[in-house]
N, C-alpha and C. Protein backbone atom coordinates (compact mmCIF):
# COMPACT_ATOMS: atom_id res chain seq x y z
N UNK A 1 0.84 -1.18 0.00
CA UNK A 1 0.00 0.00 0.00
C UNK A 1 0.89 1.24 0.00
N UNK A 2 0.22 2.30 -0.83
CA UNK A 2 1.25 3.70 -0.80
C UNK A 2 0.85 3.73 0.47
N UNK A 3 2.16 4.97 1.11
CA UNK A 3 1.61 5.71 2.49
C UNK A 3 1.15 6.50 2.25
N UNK A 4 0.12 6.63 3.32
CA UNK A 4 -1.00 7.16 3.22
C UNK A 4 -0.95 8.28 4.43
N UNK A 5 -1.21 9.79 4.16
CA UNK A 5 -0.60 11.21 5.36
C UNK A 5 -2.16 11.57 5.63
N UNK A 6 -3.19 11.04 6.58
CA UNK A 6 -4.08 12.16 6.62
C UNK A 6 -4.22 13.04 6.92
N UNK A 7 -5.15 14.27 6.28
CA UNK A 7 -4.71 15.63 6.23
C UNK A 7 -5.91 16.16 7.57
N UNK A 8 -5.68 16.94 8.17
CA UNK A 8 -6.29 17.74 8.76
C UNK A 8 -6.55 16.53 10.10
N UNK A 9 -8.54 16.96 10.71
CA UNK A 9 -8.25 16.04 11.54
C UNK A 9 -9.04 14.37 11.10
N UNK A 10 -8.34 14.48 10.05
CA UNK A 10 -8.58 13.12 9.62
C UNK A 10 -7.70 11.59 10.54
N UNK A 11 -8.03 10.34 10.27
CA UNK A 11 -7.24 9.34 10.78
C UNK A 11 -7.40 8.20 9.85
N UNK A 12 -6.31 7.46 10.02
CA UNK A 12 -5.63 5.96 9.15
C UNK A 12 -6.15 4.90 10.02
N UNK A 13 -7.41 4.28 9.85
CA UNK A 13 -7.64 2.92 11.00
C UNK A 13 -7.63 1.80 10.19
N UNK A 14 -6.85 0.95 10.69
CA UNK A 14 -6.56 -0.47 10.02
C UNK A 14 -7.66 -1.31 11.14
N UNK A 15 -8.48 -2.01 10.14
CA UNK A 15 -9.65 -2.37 10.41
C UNK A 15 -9.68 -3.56 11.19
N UNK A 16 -9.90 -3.83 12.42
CA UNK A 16 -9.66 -5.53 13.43
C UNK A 16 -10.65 -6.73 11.95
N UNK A 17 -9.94 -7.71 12.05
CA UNK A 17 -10.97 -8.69 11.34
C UNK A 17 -11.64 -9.61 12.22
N UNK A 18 -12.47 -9.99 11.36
CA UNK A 18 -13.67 -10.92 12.18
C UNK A 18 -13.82 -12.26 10.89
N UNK A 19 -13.12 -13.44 11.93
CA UNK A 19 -13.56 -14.24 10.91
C UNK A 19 -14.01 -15.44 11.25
N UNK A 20 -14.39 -15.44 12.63
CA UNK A 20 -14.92 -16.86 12.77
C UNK A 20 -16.21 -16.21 13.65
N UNK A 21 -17.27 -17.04 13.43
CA UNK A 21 -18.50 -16.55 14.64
C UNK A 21 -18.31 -16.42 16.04
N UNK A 22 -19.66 -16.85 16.67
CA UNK A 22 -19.96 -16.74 18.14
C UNK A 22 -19.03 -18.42 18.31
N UNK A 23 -20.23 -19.35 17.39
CA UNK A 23 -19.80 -20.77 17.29
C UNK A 23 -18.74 -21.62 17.19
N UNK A 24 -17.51 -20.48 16.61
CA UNK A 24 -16.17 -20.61 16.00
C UNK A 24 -16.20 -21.34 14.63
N UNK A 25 -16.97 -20.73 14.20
CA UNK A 25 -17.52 -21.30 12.58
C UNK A 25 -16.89 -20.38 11.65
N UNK A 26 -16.29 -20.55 10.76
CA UNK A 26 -15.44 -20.03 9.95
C UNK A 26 -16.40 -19.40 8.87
N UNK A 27 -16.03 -18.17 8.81
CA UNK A 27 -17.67 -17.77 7.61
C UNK A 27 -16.99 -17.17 6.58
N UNK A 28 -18.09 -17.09 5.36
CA UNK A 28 -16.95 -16.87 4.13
C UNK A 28 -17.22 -15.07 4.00
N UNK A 29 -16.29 -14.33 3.49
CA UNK A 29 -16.23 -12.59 3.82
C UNK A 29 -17.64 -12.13 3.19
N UNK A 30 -18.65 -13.22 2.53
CA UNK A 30 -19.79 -12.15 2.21
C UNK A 30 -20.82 -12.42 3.12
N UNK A 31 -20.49 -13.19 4.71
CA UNK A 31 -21.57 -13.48 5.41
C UNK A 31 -20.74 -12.56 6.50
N UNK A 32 -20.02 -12.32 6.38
CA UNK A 32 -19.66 -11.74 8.03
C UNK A 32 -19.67 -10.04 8.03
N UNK A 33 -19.86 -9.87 9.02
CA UNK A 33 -20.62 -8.38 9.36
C UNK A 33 -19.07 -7.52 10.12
N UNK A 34 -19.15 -6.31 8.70
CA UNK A 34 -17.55 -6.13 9.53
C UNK A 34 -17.35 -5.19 10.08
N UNK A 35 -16.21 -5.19 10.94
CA UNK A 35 -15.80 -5.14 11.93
C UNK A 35 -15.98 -3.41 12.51
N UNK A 36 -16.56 -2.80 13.07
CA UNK A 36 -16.98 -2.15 13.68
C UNK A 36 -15.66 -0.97 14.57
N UNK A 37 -14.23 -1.92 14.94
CA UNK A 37 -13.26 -1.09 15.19
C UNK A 37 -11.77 -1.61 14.72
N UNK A 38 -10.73 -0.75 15.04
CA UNK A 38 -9.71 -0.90 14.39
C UNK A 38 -8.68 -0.39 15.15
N UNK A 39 -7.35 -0.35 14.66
CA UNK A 39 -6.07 0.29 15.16
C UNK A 39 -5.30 1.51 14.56
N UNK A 40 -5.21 2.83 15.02
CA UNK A 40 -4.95 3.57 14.25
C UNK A 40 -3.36 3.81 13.72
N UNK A 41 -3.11 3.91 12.31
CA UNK A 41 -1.86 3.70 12.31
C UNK A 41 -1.11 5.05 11.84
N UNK A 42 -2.03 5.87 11.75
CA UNK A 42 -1.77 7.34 11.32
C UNK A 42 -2.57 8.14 11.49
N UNK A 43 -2.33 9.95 11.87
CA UNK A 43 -3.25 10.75 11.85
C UNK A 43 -2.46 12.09 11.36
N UNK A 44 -3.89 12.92 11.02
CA UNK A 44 -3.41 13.84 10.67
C UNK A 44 -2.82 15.25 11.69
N UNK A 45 -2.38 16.38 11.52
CA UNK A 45 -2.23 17.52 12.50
C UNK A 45 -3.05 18.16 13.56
N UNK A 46 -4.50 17.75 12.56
CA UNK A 46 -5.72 18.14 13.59
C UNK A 46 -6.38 19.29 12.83
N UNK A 47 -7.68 20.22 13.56
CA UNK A 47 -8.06 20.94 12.49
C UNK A 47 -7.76 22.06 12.63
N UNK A 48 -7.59 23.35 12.01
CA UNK A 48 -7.44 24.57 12.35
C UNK A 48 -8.89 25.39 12.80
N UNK A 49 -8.75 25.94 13.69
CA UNK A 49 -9.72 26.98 14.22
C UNK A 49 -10.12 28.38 13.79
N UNK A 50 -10.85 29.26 14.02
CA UNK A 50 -11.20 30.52 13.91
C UNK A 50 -9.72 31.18 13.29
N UNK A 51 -8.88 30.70 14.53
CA UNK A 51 -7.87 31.94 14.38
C UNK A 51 -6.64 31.36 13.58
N UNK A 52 -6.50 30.55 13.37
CA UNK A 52 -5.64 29.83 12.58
C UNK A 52 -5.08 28.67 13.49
N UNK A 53 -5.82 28.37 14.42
CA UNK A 53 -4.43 28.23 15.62
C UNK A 53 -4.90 26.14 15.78
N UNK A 54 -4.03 25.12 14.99
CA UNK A 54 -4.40 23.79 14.69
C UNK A 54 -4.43 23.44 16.46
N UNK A 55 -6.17 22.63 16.66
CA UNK A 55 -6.24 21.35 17.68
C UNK A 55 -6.22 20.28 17.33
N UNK A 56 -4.97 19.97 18.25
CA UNK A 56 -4.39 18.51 18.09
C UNK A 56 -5.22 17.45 18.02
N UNK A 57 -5.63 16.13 17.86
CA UNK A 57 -6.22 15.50 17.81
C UNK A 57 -6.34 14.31 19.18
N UNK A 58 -7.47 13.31 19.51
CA UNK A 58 -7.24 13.60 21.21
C UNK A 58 -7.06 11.68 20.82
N UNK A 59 -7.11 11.33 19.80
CA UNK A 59 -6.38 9.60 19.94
C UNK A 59 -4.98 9.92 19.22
N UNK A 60 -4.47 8.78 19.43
CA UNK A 60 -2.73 9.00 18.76
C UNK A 60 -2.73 7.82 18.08
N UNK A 61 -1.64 7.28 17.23
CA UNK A 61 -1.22 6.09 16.49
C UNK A 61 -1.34 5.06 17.26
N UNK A 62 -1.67 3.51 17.44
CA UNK A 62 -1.74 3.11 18.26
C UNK A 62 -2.45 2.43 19.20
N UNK A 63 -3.51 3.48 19.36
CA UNK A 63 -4.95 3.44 20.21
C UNK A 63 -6.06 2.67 18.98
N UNK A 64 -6.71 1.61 20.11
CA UNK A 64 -7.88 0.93 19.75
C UNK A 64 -9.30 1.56 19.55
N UNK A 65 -9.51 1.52 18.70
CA UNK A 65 -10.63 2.69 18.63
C UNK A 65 -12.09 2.08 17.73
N UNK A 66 -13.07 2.50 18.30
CA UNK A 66 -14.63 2.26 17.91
C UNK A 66 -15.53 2.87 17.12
N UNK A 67 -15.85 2.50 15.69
CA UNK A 67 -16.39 3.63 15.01
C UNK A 67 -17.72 3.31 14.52
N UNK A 68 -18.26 4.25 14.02
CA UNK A 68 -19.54 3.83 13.18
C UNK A 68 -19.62 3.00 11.74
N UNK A 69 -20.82 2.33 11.84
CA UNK A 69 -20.69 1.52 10.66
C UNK A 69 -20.84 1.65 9.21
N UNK A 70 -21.00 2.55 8.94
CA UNK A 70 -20.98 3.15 7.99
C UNK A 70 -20.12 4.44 7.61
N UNK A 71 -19.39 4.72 8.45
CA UNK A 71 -18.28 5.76 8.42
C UNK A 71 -16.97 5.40 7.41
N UNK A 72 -16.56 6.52 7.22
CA UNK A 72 -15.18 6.75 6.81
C UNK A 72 -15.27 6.36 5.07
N UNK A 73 -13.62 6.30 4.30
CA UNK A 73 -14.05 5.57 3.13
C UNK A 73 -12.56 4.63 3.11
N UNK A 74 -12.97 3.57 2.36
CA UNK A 74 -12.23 1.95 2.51
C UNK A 74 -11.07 2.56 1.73
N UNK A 75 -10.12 1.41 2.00
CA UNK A 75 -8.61 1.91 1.49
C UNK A 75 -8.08 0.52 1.11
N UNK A 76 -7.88 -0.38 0.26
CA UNK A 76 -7.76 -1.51 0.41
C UNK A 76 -5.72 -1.62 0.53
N UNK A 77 -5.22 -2.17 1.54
CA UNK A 77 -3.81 -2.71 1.37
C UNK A 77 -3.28 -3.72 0.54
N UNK A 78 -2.36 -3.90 0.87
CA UNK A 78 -1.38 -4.46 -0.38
C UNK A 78 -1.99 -6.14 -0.42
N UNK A 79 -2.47 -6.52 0.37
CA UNK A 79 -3.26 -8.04 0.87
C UNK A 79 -4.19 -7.69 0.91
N UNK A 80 -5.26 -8.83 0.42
CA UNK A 80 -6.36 -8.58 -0.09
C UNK A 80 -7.21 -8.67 1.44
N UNK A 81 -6.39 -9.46 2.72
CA UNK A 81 -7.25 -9.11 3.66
C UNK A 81 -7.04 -7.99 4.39
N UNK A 82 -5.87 -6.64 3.82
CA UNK A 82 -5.80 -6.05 4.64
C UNK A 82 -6.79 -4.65 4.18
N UNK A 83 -7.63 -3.98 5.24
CA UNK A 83 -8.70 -2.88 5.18
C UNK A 83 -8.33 -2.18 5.77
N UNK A 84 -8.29 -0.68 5.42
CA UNK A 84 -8.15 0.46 6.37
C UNK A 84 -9.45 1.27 6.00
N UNK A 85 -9.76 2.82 6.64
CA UNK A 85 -10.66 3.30 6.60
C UNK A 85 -9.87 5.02 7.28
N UNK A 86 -10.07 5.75 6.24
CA UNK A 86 -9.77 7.29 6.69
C UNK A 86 -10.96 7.54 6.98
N UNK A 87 -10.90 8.15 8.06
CA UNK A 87 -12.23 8.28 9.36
C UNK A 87 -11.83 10.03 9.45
N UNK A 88 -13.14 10.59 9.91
CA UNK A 88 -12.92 11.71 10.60
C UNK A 88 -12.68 12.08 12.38
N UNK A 89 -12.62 12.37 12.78
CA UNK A 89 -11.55 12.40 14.05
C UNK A 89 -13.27 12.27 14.52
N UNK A 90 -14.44 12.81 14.35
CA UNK A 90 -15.56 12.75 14.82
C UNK A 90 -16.44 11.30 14.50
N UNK A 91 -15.95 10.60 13.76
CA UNK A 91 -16.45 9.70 13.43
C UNK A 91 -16.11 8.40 14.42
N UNK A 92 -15.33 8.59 15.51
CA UNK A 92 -14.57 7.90 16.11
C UNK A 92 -15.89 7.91 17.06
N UNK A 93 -16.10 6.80 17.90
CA UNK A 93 -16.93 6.87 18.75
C UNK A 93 -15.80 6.73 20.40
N UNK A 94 -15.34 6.10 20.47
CA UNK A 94 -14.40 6.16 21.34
C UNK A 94 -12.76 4.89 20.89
N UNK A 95 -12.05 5.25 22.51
CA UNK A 95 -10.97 4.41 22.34
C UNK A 95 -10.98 3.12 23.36
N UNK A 96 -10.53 1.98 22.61
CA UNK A 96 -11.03 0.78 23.58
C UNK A 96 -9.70 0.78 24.54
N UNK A 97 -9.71 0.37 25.71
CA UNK A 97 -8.60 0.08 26.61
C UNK A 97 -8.68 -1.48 26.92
């Protein structure tokens, strides 16, 4: 995958996979319902304000994080199982610990 810089207060989340059920049943990628959070592996500076003056962004590289399901737009990596998603810093619902 090129690298990828998001701009403003955008973020880089590499998507957790889900591939076996509740049952531990192995399901094929057009039955399984995906994955809801991820790991962030990049962000941007944050956004600029009124006065020019950029807020930082409040997750960092790193952090486990929870988003909406329909958020962001797909980024596919160099492996066909790997998914990312440039999210908006608001689109984040929280960070998992």
């Amino acid at each position: 995958m090129k690298k990828i810089k998001p701009l403003n207060n955008k973020v880089l989340v590499k998507r957790s996979k889900a591939v076996t059920s509740k049952g531990g049943i192995l399901l094929p990628d057009s039955a399984q319902e995906k994955p809801k959070e991820g790991e962030i592996v990049a962000i941007g500076p944050g956004s600029l304000d009124e006065e020019g003056v950029r807020t930082p962004l409040a997750v960092k590289v790193g952090d486990r994080v929870l988003f909406s399901s329909y958020a962001g737009t797909e980024v596919k990596g160099d492996s066909e199982n790997e998914e990312f998603l440039i999210l908006s810093e608001e689109d984040l619902l929280g960070i998992l610990s």
